[in-house]
C-alpha atoms as a PDB file:
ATOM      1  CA  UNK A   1       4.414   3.311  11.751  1.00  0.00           C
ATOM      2  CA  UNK A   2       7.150   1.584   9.727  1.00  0.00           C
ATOM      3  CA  UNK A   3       6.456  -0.583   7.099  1.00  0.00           C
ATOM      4  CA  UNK A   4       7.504  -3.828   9.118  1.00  0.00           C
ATOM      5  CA  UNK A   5       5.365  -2.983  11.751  1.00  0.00           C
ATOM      6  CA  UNK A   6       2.172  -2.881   9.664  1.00  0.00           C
ATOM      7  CA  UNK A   7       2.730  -5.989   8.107  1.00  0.00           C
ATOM      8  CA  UNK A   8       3.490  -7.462  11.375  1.00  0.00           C
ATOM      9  CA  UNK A   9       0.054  -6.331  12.896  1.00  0.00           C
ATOM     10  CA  UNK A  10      -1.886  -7.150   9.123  1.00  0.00           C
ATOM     11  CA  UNK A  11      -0.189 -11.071  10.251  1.00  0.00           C
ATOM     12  CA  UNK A  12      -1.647 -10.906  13.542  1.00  0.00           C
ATOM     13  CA  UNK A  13      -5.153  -9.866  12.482  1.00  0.00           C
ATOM     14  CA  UNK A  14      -4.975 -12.589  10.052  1.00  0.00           C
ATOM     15  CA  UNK A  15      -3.977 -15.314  12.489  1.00  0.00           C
ATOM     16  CA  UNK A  16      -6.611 -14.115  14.806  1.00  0.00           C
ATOM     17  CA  UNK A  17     -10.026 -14.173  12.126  1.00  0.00           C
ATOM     18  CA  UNK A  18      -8.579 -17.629  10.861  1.00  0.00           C
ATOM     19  CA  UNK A  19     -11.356 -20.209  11.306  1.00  0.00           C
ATOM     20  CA  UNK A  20     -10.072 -24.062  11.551  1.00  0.00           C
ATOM     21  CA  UNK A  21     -12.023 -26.760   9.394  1.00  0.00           C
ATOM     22  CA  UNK A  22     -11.149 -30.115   9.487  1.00  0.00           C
ATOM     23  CA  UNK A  23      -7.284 -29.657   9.436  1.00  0.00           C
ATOM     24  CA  UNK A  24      -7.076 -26.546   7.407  1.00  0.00           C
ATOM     25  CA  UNK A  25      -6.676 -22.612   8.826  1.00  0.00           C
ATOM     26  CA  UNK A  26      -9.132 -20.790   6.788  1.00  0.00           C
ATOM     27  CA  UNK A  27      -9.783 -17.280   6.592  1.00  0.00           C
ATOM     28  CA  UNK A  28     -12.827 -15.147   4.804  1.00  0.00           C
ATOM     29  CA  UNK A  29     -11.877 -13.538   1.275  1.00  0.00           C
ATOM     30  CA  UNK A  30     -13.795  -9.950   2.190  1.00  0.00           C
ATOM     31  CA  UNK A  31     -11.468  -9.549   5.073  1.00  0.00           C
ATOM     32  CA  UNK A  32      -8.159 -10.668   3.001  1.00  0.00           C
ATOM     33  CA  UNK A  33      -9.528  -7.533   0.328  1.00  0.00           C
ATOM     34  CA  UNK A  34     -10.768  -5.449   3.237  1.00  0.00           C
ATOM     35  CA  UNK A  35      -6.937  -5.522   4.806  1.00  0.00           C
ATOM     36  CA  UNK A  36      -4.960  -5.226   1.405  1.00  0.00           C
ATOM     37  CA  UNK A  37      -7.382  -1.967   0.944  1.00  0.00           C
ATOM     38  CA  UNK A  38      -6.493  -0.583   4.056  1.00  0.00           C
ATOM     39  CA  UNK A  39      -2.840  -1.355   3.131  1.00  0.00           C
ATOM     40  CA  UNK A  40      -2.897   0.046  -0.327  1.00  0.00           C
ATOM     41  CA  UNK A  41      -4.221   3.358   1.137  1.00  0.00           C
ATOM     42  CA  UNK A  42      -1.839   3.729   3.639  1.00  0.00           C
ATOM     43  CA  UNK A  43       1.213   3.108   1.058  1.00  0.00           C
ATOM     44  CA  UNK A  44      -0.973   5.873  -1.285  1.00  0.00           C
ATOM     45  CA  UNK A  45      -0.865   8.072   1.973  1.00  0.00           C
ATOM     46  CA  UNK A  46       2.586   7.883   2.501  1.00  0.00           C
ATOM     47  CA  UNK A  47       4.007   8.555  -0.604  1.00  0.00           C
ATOM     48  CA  UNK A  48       1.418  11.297  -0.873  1.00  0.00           C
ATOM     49  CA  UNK A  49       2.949  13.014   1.944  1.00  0.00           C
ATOM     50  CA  UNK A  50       5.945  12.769   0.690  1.00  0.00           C
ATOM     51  CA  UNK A  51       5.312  14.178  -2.848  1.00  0.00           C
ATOM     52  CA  UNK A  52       3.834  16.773  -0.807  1.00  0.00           C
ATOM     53  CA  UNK A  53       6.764  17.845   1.126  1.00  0.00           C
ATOM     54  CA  UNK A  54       8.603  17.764  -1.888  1.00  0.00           C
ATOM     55  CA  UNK A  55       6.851  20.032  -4.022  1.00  0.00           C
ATOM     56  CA  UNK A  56       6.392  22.402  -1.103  1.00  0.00           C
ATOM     57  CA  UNK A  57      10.113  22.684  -0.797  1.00  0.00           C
ATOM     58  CA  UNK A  58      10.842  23.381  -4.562  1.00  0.00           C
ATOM     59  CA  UNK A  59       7.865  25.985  -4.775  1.00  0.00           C
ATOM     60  CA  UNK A  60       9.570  27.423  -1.759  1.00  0.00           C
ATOM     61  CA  UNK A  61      13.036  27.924  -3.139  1.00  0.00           C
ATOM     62  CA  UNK A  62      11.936  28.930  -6.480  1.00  0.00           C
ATOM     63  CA  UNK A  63       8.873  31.428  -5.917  1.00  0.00           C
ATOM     64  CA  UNK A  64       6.335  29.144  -6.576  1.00  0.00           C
ATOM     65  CA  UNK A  65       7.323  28.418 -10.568  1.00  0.00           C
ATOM     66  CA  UNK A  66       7.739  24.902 -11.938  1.00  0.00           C
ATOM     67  CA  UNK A  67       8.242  23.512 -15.235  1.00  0.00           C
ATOM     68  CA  UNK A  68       6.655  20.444 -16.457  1.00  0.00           C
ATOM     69  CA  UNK A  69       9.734  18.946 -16.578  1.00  0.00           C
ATOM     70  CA  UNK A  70      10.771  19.456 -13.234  1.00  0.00           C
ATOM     71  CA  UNK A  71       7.275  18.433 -12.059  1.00  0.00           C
ATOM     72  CA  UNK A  72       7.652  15.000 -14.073  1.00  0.00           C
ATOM     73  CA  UNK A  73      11.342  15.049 -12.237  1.00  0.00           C
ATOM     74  CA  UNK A  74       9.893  14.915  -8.595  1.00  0.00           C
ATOM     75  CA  UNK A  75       7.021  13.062  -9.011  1.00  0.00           C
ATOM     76  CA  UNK A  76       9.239  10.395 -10.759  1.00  0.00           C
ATOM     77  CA  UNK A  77      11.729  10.326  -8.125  1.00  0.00           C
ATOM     78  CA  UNK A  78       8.860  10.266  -5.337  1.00  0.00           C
ATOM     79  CA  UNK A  79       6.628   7.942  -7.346  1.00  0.00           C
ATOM     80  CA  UNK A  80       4.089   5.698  -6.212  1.00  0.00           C
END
């Protein structure tokens, strides 16, 4: 799911839970944290896999020996 997408849907949820009072849209806190939690995870998730596929590819090529250096390299480049 792109990135887009999910913030598209996280809208919609939103618009749907909102409660009106008086003249104002409101909308419970726990469900604002619950949702940026979910989102957070799936950004961790992501970039997780990538880091993943990444290091799998350079142990592959090079017999399964890293330096620190090049370890600091790729997870720089694929950082969070």
């Amino acid at each position: 799911m792109s990135d887009f997408n999910y913030r598209k849907k996280l809208e919609e949820y939103l618009k749907r839970n909102c409660e009106q009072h008086r003249k104002n849209q409101l909308i419970d806190g726990h469900y604002i944290l619950r949702l940026l939690l979910e989102y957070y995870q799936y950004k961790k998730g992501e970039a997780f896999g990538q880091l993943t596929k990444a290091f799998a590819k350079y142990a592959k090529e090079f017999n399964n020996h890293m330096t620190f250096e090049v370890y600091l390299k790729i997870y720089d480049y694929n950082s969070f």
